[in-house]
C-alpha atoms as a PDB file:
ATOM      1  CA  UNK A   1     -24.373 -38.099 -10.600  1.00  0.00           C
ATOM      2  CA  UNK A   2     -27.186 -34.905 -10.336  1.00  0.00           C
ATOM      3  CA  UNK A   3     -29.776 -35.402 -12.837  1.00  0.00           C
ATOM      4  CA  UNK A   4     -29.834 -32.700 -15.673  1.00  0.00           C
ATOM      5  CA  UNK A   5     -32.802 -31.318 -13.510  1.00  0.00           C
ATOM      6  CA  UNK A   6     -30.287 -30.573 -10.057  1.00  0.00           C
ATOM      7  CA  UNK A   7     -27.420 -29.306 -12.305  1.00  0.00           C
ATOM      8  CA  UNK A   8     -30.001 -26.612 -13.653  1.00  0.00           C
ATOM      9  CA  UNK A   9     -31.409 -26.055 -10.555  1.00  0.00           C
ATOM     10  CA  UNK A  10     -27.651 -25.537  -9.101  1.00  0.00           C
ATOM     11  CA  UNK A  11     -26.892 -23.264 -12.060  1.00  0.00           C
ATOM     12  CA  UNK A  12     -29.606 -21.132 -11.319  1.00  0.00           C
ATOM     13  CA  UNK A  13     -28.321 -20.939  -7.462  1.00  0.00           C
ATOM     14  CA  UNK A  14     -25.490 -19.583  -8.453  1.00  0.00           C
ATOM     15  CA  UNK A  15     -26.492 -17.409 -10.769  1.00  0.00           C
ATOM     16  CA  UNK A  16     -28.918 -15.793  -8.240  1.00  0.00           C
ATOM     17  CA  UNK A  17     -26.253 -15.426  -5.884  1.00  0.00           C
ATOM     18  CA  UNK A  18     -23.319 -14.141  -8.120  1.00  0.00           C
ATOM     19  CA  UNK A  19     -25.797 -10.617  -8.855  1.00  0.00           C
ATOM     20  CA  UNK A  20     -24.862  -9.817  -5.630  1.00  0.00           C
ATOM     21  CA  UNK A  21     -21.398 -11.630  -4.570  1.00  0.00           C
ATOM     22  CA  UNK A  22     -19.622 -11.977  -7.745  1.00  0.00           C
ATOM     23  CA  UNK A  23     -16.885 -13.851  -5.878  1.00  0.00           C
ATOM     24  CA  UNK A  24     -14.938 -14.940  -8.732  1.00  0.00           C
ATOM     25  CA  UNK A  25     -14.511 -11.682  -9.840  1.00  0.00           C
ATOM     26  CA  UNK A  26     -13.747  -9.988  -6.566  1.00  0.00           C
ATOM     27  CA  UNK A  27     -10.906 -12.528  -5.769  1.00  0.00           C
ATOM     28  CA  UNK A  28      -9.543 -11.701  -9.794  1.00  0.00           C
ATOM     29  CA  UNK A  29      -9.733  -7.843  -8.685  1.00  0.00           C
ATOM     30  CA  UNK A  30      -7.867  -8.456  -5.450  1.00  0.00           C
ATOM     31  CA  UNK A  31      -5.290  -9.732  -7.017  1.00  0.00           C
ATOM     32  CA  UNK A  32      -5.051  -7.027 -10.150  1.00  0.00           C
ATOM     33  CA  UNK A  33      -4.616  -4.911  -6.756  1.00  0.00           C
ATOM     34  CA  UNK A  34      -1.654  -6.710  -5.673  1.00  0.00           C
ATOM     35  CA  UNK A  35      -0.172  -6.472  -9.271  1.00  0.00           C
ATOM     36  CA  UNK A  36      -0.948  -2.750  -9.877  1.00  0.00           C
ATOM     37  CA  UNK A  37       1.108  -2.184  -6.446  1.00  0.00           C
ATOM     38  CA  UNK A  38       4.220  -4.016  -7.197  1.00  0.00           C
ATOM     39  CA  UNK A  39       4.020  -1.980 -10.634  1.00  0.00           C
ATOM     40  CA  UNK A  40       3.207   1.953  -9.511  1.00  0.00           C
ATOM     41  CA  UNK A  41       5.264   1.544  -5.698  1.00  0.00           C
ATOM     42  CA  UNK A  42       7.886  -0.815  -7.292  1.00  0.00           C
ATOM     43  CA  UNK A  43       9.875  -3.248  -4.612  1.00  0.00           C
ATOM     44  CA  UNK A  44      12.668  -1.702  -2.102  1.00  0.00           C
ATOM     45  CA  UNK A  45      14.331   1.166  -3.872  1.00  0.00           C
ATOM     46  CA  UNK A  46      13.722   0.291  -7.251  1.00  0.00           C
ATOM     47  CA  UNK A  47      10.749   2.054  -8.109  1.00  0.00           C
ATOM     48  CA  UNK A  48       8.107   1.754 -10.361  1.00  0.00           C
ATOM     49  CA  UNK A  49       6.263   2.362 -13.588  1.00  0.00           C
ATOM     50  CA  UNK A  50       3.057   4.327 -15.278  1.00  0.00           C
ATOM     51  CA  UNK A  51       0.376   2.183 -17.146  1.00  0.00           C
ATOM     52  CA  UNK A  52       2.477   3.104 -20.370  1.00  0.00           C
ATOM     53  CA  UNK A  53       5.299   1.119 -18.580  1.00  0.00           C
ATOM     54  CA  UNK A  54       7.593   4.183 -18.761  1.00  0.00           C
ATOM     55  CA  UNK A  55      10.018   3.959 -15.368  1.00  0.00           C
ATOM     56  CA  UNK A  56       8.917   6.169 -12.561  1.00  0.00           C
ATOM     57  CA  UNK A  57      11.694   8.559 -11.256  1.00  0.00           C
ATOM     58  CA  UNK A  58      13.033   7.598  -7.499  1.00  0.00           C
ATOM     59  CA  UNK A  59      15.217   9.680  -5.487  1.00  0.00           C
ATOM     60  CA  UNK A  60      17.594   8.972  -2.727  1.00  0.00           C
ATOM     61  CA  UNK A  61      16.385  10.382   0.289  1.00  0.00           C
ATOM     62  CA  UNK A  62      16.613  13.559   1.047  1.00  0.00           C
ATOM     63  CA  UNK A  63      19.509  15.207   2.695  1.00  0.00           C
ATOM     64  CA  UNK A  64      18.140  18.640   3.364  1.00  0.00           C
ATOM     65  CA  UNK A  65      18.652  19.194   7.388  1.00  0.00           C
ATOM     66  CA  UNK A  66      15.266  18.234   9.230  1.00  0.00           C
ATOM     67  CA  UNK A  67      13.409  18.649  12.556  1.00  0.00           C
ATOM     68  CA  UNK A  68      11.456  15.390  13.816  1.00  0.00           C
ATOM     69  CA  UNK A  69       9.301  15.520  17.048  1.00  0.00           C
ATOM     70  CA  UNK A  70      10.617  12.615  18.999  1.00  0.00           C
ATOM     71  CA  UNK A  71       7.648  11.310  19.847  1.00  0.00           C
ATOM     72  CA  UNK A  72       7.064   9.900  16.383  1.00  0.00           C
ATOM     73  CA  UNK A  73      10.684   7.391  16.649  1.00  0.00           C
ATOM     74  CA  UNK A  74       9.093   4.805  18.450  1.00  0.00           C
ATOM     75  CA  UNK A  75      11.904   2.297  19.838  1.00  0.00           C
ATOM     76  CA  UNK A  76      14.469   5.316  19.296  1.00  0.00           C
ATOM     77  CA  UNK A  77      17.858   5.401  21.694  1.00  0.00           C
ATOM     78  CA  UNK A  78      17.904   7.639  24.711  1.00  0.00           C
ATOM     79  CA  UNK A  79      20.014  10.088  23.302  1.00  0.00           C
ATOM     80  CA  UNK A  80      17.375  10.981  20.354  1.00  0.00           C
ATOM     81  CA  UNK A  81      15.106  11.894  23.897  1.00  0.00           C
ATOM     82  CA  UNK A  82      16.977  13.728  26.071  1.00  0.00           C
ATOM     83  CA  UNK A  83      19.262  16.004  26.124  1.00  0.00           C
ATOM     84  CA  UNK A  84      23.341  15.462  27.653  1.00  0.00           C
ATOM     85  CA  UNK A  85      23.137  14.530  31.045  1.00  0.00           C
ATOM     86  CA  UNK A  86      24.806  16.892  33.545  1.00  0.00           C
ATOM     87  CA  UNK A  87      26.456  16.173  36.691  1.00  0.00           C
ATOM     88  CA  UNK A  88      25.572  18.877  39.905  1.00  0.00           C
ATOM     89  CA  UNK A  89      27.561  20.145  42.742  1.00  0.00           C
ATOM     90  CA  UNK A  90      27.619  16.940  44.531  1.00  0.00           C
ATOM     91  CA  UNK A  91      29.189  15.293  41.225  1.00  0.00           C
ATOM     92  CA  UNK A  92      26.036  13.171  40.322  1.00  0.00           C
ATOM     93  CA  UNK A  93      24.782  12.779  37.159  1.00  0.00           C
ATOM     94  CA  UNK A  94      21.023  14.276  36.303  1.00  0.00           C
ATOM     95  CA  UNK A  95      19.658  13.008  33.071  1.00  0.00           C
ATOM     96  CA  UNK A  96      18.829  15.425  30.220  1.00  0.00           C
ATOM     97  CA  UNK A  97      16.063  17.429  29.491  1.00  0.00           C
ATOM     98  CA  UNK A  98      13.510  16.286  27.061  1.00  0.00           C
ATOM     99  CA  UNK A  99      14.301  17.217  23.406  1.00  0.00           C
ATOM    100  CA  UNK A 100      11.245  18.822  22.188  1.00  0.00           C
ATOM    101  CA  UNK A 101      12.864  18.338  18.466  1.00  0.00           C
ATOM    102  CA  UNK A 102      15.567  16.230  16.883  1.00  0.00           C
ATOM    103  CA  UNK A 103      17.893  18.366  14.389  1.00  0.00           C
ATOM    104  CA  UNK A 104      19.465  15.906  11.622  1.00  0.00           C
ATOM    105  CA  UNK A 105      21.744  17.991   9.384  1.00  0.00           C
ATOM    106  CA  UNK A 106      21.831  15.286   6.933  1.00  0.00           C
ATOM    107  CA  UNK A 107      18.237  15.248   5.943  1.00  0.00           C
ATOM    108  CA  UNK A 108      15.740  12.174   6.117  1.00  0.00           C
ATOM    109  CA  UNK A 109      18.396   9.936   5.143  1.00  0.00           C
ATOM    110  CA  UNK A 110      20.387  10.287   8.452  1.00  0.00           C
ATOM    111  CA  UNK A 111      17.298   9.860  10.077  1.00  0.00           C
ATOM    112  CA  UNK A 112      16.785   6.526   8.408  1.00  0.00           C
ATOM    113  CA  UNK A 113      20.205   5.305   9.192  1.00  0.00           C
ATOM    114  CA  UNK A 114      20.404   6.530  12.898  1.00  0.00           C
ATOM    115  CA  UNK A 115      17.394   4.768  13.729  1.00  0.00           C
ATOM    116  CA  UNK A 116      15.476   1.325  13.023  1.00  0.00           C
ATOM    117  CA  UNK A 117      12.006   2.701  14.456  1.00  0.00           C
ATOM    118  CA  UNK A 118       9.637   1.911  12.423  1.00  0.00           C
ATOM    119  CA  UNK A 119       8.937   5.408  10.815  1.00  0.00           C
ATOM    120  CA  UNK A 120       5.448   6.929  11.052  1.00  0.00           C
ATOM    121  CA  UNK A 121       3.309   6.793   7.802  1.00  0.00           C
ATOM    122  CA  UNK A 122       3.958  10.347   6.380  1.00  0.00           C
ATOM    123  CA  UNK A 123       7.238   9.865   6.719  1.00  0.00           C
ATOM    124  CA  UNK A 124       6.988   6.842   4.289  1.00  0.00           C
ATOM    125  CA  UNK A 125       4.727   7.046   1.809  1.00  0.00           C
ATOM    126  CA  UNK A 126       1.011   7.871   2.266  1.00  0.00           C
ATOM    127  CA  UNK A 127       0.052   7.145  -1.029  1.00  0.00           C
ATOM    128  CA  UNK A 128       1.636   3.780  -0.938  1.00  0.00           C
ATOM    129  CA  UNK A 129      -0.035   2.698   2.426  1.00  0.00           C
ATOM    130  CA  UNK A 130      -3.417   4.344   1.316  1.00  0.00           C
ATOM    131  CA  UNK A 131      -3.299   2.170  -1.751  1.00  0.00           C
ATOM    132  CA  UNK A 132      -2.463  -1.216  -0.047  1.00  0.00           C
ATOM    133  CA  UNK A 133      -5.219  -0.406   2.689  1.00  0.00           C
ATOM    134  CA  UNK A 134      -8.131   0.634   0.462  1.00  0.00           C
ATOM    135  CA  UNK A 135     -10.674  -1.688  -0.024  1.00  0.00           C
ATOM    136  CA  UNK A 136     -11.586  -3.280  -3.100  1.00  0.00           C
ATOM    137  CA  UNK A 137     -14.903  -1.853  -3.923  1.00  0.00           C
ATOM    138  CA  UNK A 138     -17.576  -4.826  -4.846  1.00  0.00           C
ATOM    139  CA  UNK A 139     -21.130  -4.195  -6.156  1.00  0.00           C
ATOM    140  CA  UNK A 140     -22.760  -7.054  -7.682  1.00  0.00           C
ATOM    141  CA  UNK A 141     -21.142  -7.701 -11.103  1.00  0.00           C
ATOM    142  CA  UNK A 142     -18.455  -5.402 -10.841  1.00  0.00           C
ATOM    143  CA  UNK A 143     -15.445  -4.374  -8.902  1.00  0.00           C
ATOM    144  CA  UNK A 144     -12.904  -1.594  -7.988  1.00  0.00           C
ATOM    145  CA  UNK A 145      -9.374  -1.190  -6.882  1.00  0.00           C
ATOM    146  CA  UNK A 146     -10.057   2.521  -5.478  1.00  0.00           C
ATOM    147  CA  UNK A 147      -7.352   4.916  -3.822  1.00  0.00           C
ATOM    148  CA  UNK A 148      -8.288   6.703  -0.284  1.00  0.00           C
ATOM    149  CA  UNK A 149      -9.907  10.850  -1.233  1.00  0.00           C
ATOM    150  CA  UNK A 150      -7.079  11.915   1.064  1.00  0.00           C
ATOM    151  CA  UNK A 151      -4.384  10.710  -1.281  1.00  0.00           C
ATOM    152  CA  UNK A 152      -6.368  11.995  -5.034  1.00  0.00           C
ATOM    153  CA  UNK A 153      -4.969  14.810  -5.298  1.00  0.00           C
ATOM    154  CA  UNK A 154      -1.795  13.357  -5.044  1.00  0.00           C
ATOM    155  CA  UNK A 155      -2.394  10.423  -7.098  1.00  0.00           C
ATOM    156  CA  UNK A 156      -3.611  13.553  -9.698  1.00  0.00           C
ATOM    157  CA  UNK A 157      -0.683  15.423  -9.225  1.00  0.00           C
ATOM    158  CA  UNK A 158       1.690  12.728 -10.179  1.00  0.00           C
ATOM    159  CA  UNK A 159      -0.303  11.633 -13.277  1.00  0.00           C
ATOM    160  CA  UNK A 160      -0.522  15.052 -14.426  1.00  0.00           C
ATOM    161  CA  UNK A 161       3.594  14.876 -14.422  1.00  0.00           C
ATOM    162  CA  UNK A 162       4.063  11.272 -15.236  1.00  0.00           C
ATOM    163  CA  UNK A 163       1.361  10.035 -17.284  1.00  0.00           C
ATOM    164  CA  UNK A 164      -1.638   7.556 -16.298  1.00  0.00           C
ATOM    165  CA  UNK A 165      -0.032   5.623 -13.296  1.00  0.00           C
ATOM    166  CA  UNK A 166      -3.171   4.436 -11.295  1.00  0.00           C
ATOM    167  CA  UNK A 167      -4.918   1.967 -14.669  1.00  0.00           C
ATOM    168  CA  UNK A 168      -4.457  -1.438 -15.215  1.00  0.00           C
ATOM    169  CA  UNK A 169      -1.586  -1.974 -17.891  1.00  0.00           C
ATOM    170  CA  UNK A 170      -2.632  -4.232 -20.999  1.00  0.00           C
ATOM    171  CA  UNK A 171      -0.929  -6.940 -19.244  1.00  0.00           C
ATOM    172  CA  UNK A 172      -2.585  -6.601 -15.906  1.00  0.00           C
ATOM    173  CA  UNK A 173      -6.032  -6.632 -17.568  1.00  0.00           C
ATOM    174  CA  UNK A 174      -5.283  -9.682 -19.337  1.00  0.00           C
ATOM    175  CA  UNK A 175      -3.760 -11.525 -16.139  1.00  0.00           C
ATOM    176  CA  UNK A 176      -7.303 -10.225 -14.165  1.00  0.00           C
ATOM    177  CA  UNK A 177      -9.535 -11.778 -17.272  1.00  0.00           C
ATOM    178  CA  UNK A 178      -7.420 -15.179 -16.718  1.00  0.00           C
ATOM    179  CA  UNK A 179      -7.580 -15.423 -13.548  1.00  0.00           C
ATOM    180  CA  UNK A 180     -10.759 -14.461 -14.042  1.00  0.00           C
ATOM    181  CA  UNK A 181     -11.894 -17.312 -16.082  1.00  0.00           C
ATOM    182  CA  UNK A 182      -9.935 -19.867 -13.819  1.00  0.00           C
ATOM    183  CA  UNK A 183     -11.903 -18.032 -10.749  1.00  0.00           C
ATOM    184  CA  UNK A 184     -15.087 -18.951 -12.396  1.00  0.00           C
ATOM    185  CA  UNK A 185     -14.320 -22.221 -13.446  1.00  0.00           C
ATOM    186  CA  UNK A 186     -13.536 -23.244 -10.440  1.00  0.00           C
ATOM    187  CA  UNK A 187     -16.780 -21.501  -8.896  1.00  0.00           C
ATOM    188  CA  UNK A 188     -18.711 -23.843 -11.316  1.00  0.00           C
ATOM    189  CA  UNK A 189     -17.168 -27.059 -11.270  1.00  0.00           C
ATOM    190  CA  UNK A 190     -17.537 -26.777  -7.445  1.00  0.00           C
ATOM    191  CA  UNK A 191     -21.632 -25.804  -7.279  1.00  0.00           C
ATOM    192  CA  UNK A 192     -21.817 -28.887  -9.916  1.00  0.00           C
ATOM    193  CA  UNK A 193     -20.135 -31.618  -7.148  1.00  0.00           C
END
């Protein structure tokens, strides 16, 4: 068993090193990231909700005719490439010319269901995968779950509509501050051993 002496001296270690990698915290923060997410981006198509818990609006996809470039339906059938194949004189068949751009008549939502190609990013939701990919910002004592500049405006935009969307609710901030505690509990009872 450390002497009173070692278990100050321990303390002290930790302290020193928590001004500048506060990982309790940061782990606590990571996770009021993956909270906030399931909250604001909801799961599948069920949407979400604004700090004041008020239900985001979702919307089927659209069904306004679109043009897609090809190129962007990775994994995409043949027929979304080229054009019909036609047969020449000597009755053999030539394979189509390359589509420069797909025509769906019904919208994004044909698209979706005529394809299983993973679609590319702008097609599903910038702000989503700019929130899951931004880094939680750590700086000594304190920490931030931060949105990419690309996607502010947008993130602006919708609160400016639908009321603060991007804060912790009540109950995320008192879910961070337990896990919080637990965090540095942990951190603690393991620099004492």
């Amino acid at each position: 068993m450390p002497t009173i002496k070692e278990m100050n001296l321990r303390m002290d270690a930790l302290n020193k090193e928590w001004n500048t990698n506060f990982k309790p915290l940061y782990r606590a923060g990571t996770n009021l990231k993956r909270v906030m997410f399931k909250r604001i981006f909801g799961k599948g198509n069920s949407g979400g909700y604004n700090t004041a818990m008020e239900s985001l609006p979702t919307k089927d996809y659209s069904v306004e005719p679109i043009y897609v470039d090809p190129k962007s339906l990775r994994n995409a059938p043949a027929s979304f490439k080229f054009g019909k194949p036609t047969t020449d004189s000597k009755g053999k068949t030539k394979k189509g010319k390359p589509i420069k751009s797909l025509y769906f008549a019904g919208g994004y939502a044909e698209l979706k269901t005529k394809t299983s190609a993973k679609l590319p990013l702008q097609l599903t939701g910038k702000l989503a995968g700019g929130f899951l990919q931004s880094e939680v910002i750590k700086d000594g004592l304190s920490v931030e779950v931060t949105l990419p500049e690309s996607e502010l405006g947008k993130s602006q935009g919708l609160e400016k509509k639908y009321g603060i969307i991007f804060q912790p609710t009540d109950m995320e901030e008192e879910e961070f501050l337990l896990l919080h505690g637990q965090y540095l509990v942990e951190a603690i009872n393991e620099s004492l051993k």
